[in-house]
Protein backbone atom coordinates (compact mmCIF):
# COMPACT_ATOMS: atom_id res chain seq x y z
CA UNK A 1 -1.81 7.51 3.48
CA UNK A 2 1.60 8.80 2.08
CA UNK A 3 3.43 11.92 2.10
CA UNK A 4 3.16 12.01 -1.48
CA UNK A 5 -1.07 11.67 -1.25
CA UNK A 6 -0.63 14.57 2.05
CA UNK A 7 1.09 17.02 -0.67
CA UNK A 8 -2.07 16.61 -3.03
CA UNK A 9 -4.35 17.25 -0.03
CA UNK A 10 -2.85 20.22 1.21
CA UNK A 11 -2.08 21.83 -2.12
CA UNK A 12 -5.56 21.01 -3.15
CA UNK A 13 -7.20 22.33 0.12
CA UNK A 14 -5.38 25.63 -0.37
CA UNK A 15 -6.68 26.18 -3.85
CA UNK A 16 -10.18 25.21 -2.93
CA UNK A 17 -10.39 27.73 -0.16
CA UNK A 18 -8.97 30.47 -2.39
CA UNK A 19 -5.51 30.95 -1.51
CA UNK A 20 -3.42 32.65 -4.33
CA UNK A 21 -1.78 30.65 -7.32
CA UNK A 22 1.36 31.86 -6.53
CA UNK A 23 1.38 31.23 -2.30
CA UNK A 24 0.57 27.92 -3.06
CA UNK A 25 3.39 27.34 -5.39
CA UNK A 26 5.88 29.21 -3.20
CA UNK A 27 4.35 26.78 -0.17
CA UNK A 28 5.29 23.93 -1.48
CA UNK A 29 8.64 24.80 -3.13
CA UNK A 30 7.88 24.88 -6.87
CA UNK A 31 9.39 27.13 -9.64
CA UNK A 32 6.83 26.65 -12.13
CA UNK A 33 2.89 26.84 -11.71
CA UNK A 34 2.75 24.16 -14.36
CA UNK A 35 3.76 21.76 -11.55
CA UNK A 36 1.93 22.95 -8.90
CA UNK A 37 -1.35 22.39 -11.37
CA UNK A 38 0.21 18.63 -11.66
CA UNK A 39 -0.88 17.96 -7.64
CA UNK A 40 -3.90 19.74 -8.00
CA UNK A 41 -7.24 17.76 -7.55
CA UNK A 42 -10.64 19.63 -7.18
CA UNK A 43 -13.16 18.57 -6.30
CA UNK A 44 -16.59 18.44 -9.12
CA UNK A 45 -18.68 20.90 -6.87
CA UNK A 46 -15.66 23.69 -6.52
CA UNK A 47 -15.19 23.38 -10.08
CA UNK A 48 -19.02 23.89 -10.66
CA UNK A 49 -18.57 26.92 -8.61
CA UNK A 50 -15.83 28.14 -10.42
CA UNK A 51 -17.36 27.85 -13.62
CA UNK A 52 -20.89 29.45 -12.47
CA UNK A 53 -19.09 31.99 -11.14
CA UNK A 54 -17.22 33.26 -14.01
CA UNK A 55 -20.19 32.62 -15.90
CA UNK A 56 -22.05 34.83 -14.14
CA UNK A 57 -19.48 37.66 -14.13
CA UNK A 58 -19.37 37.85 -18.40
CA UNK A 59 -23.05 37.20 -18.85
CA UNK A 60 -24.93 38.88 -16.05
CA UNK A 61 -27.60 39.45 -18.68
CA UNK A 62 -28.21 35.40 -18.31
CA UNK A 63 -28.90 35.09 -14.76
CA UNK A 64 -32.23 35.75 -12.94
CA UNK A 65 -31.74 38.62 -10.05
CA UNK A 66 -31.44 37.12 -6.62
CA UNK A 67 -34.32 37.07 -4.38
């Protein structure tokens, strides 16, 4: 394992345990976000969440009411 393959970890982690867009790119020293989303790598299940999520915020209508 590189330093290079560390920086996609860590930037990665941070995302994926809902740090802010911006604290992650001031963390690791970058000027635009558009770089910062170049080391980014998550994972199939956070993007799942993600995506559920914001699904279920616009269309709460869809969703069956939580036991």
């Amino acid at each position: 394992m590189d330093l290079h393959c560390l920086r996609h970890s860590y930037i990665t982690h941070l995302i994926e345990f809902g740090y802010p867009e911006r604290f992650v790119q001031d963390q690791v020293g970058h000027r635009y976000a558009s770089t910062t989303a170049i080391y980014t790598g998550v994972s199939l299940e956070f993007r799942n969440r993600l995506l559920t999520q914001s699904l279920r915020d616009r269309h709460p209508e869809l969703w069956e009411p939580a036991l």
